[in-house]
Protein backbone atom coordinates (compact mmCIF):
# COMPACT_ATOMS: atom_id res chain seq x y z
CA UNK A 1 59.97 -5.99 0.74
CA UNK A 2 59.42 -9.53 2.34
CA UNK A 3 58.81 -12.52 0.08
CA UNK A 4 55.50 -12.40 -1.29
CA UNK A 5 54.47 -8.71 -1.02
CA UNK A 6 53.63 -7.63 -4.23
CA UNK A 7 53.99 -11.59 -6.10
CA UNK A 8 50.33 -12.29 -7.22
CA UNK A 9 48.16 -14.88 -5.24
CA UNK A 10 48.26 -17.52 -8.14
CA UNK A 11 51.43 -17.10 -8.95
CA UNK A 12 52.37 -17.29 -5.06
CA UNK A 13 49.99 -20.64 -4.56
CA UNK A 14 51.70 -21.99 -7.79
CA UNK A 15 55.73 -21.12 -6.30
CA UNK A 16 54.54 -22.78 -2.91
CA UNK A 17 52.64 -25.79 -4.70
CA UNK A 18 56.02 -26.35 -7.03
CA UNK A 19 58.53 -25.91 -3.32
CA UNK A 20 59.51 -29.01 -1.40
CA UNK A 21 57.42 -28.91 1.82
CA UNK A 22 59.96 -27.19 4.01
CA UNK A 23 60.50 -24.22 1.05
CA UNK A 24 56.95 -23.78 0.48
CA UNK A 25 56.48 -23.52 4.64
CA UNK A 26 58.98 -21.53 4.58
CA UNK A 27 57.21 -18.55 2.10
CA UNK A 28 53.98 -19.01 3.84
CA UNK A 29 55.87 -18.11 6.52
CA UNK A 30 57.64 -15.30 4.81
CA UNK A 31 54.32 -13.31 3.32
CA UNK A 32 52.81 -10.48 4.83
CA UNK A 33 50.23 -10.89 7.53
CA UNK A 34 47.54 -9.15 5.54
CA UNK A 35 47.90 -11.09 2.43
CA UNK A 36 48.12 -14.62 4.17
CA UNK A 37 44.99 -15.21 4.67
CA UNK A 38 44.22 -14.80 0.49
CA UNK A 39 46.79 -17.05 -0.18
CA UNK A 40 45.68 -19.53 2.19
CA UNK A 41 42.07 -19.40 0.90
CA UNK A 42 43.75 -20.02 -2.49
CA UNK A 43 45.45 -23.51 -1.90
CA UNK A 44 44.32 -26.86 -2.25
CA UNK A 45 43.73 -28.82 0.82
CA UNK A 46 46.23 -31.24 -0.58
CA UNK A 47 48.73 -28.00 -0.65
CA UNK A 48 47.70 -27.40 2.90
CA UNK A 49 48.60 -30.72 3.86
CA UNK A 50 51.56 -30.91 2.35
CA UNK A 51 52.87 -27.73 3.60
CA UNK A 52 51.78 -27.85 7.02
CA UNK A 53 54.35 -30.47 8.88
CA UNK A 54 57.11 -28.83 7.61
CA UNK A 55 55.78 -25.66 8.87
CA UNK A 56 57.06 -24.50 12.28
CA UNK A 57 55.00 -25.63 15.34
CA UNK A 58 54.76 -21.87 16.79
CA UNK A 59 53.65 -20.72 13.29
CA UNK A 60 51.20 -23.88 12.63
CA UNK A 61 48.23 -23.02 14.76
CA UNK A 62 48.41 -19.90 12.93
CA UNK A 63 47.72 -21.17 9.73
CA UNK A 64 45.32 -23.91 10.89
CA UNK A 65 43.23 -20.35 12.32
CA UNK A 66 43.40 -19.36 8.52
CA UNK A 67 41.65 -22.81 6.74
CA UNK A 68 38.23 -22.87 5.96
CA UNK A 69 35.88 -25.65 7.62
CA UNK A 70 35.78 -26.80 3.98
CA UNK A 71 39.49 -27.19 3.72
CA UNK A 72 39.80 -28.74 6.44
CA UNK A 73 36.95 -31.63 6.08
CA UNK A 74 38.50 -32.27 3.05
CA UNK A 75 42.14 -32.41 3.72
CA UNK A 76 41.39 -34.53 6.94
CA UNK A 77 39.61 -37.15 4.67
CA UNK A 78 41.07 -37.58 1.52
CA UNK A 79 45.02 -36.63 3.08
CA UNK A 80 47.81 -38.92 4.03
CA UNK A 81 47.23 -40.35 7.81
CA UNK A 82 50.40 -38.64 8.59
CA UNK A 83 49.50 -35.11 7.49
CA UNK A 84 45.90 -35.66 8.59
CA UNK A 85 47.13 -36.35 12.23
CA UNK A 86 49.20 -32.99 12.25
CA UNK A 87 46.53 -31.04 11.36
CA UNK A 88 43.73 -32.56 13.92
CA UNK A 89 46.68 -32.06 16.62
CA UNK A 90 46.82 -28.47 15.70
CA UNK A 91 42.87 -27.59 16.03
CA UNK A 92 42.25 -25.59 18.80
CA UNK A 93 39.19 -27.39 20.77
CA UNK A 94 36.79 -24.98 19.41
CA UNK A 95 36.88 -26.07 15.97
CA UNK A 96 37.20 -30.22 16.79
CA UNK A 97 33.70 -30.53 17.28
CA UNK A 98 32.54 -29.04 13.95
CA UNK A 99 35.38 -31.11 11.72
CA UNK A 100 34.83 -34.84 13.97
CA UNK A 101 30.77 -34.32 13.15
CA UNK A 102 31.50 -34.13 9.41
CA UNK A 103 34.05 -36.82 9.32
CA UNK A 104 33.20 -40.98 9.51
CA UNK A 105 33.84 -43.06 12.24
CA UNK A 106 36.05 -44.99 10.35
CA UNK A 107 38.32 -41.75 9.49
CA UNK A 108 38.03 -40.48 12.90
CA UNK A 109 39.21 -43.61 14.43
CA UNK A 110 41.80 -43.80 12.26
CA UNK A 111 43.38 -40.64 13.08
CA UNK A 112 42.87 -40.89 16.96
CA UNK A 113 44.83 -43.83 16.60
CA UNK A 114 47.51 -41.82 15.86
CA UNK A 115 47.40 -39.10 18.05
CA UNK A 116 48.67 -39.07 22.20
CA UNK A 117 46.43 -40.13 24.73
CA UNK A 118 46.10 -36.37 25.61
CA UNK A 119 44.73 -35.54 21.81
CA UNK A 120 42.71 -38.24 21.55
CA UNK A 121 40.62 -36.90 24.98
CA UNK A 122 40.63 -33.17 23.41
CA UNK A 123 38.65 -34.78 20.42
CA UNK A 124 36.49 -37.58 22.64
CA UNK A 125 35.59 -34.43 25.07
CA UNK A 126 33.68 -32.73 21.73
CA UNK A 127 31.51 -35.83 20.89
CA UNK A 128 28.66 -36.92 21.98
CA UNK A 129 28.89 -40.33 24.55
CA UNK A 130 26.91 -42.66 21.59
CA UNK A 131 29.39 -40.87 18.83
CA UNK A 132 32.01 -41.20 21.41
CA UNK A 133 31.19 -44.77 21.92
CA UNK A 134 30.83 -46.19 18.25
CA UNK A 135 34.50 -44.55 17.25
CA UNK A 136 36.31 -46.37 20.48
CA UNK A 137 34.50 -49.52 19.18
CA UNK A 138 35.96 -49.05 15.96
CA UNK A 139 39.17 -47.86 17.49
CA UNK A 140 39.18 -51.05 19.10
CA UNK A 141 38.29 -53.27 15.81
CA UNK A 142 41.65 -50.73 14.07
CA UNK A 143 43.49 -52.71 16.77
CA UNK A 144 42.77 -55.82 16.90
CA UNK A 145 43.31 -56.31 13.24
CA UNK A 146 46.49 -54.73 13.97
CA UNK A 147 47.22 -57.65 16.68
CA UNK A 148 45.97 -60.56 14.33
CA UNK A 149 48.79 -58.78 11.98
CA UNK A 150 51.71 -58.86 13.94
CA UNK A 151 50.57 -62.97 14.35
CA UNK A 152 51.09 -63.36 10.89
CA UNK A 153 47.74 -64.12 9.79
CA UNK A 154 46.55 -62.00 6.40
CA UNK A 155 43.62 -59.23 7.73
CA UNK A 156 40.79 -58.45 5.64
CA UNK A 157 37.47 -56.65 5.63
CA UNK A 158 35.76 -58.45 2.98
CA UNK A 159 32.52 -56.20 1.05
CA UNK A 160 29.25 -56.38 2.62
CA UNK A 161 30.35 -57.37 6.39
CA UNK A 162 28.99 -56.13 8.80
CA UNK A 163 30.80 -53.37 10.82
CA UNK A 164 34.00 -54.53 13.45
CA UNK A 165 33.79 -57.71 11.38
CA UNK A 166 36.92 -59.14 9.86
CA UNK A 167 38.74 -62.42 8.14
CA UNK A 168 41.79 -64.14 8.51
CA UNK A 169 43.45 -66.34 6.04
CA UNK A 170 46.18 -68.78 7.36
CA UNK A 171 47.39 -71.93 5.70
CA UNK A 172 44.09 -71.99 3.85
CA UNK A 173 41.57 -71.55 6.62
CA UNK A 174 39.07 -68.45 6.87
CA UNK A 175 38.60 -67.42 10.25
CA UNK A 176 35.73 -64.85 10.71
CA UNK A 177 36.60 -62.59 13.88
CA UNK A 178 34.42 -60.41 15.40
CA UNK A 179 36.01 -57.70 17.56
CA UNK A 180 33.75 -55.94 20.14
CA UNK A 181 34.91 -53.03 22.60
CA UNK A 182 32.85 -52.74 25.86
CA UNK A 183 31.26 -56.55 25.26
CA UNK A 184 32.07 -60.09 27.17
CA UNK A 185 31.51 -61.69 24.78
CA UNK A 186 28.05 -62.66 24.33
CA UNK A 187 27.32 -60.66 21.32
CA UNK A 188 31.47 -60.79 19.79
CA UNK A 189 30.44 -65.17 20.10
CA UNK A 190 27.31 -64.22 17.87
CA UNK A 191 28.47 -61.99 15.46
CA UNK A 192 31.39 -63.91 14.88
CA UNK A 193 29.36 -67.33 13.75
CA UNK A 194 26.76 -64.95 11.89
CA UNK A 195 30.06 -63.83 9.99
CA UNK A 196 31.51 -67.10 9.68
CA UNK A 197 28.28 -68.24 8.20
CA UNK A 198 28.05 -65.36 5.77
CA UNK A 199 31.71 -65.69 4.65
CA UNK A 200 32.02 -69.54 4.08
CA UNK A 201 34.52 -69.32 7.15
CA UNK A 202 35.85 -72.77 8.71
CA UNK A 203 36.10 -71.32 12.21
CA UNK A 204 34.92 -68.29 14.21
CA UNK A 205 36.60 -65.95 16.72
CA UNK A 206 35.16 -63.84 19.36
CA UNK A 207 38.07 -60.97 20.50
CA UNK A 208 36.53 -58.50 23.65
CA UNK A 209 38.30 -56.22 25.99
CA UNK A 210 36.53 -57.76 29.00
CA UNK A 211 36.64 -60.92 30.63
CA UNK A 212 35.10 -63.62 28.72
CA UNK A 213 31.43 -64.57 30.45
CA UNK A 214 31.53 -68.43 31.59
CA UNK A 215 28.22 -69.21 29.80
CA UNK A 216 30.72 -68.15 26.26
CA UNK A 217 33.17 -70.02 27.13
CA UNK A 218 30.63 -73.09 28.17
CA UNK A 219 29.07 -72.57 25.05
CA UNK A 220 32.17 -72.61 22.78
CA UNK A 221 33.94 -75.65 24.56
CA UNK A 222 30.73 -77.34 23.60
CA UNK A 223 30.49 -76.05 20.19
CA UNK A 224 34.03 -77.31 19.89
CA UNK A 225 32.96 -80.88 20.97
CA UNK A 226 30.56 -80.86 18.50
CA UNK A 227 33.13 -80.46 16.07
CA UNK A 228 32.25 -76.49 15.33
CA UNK A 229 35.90 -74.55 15.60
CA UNK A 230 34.48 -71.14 17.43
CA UNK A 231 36.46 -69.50 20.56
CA UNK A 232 36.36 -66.49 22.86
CA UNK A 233 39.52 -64.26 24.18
CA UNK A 234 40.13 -60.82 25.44
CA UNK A 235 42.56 -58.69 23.98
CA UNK A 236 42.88 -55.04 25.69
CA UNK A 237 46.39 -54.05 24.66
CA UNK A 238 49.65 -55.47 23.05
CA UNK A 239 50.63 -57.59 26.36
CA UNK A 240 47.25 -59.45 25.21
CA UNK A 241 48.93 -60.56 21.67
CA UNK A 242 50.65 -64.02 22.75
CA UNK A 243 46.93 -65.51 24.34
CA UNK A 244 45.18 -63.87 21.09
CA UNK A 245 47.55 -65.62 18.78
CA UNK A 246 47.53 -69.02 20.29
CA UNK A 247 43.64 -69.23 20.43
CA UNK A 248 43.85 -68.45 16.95
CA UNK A 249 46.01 -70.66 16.23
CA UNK A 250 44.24 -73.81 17.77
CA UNK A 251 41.11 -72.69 15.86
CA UNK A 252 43.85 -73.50 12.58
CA UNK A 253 44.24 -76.81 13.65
């Protein structure tokens, strides 16, 4: 009789909640094809989550076939990043579209930046191009605050911004720093003095992924004159970090 055959389904959930994660994948793996879909049904989506990258990759989409759309909405937003990502890379493309619309931006931006270039397309290829378009932007703000990181500046999104809005504390300035995807910065230059002004911020920061209009950078050399610390730079990717960091820098000074 294989593991599992005749155990009852509580008692079964309970041995595989009370496993370490390659055990407990290891008797899902074990019980009988008819009775795996009960058992399945009868864990937690934190037991799912748990379970599931421990669980062998030719035996995971298997499972995934097995959770509910509740289970799975659930598990992708309340779940560690890491077991989160797992799971979205095991959805076949039929399902995506039904968990991305019940999920935020912020947690679908999140995981996508986490997954390979070739996942994140299977999930953008379900959404609609507006959908599609707000998650890269905030894809884009995930990574930029990333970048103002690894320059040693302290990252915040303070309650009440705005959205793709953030602040950087540095040897006791506050540097408001607007980060928009798709823009040259003619509305990153706004939103970034708007958020200065609504945070108390010393200086302001406009960070785009395009080449910086000459009327922005006009107006913040004269905005600088004037004795009003605000600058414009594009950041794209992680060869983009030195320029990013000294601009923010001078606005320090």
């Amino acid at each position: 009789m294989l593991p599992g055959g005749m155990m009852p389904v509580t008692q079964l959930v309970a041995l595989i909640r009370s496993s370490p994660p390659k055990g407990a994948a290891g008797l899902l793996t074990a019980i009988p094809a008819d009775r795996l879909p009960v058992v399945v049904a009868a864990m937690r989506p934190a037991d799912i989550g748990r379970v599931l990258p421990a669980t062998r990759a030719d035996v995971r989409g298997s499972l995934v076939e097995l959770i509910s759309a509740a289970q799975l909405t659930e598990l992708l937003q309340t779940a560690p990043t890491d077991q989160a990502v797992v799971l979205l890379s095991a959805l076949p493309p039929e399902r995506l579209g039904t968990v991305v619309d019940d999920l935020d931006d912020h947690v679908v931006a999140a995981l996508l930046g986490r997954l390979p270039e070739h996942g994140q397309h299977a999930v953008f290829a379900v959404m609609g191009r507006r959908r599609g378009y707000a998650v890269r932007s905030q894809m884009y703000v995930n990574d930029v605050a990333d970048a103002l990181a690894r320059a040693n500046a302290d990252v915040g999104v303070p309650d009440g911004t705005p959205n793709g809005i953030l602040l950087v504390h540095k040897l006791g300035w506050r540097i408001a720093v607007a980060a928009r995807y798709g823009d040259d910065g003619r509305v990153a230059v706004r939103d970034a003095e708007e958020g200065a002004y609504r945070l108390r911020a010393t200086g302001a920061l406009a960070v785009t992924d395009h080449q910086t209009a000459e009327d922005v950078v006009r107006y913040c050399h004269e905005s600088q004159r004037q004795g009003r610390p605000i600058d414009a730079v594009v950041w794209a990717d992680i060869d983009h970090d030195s320029p990013l960091k000294r601009t923010l820098v001078r606005l320090f000074q």
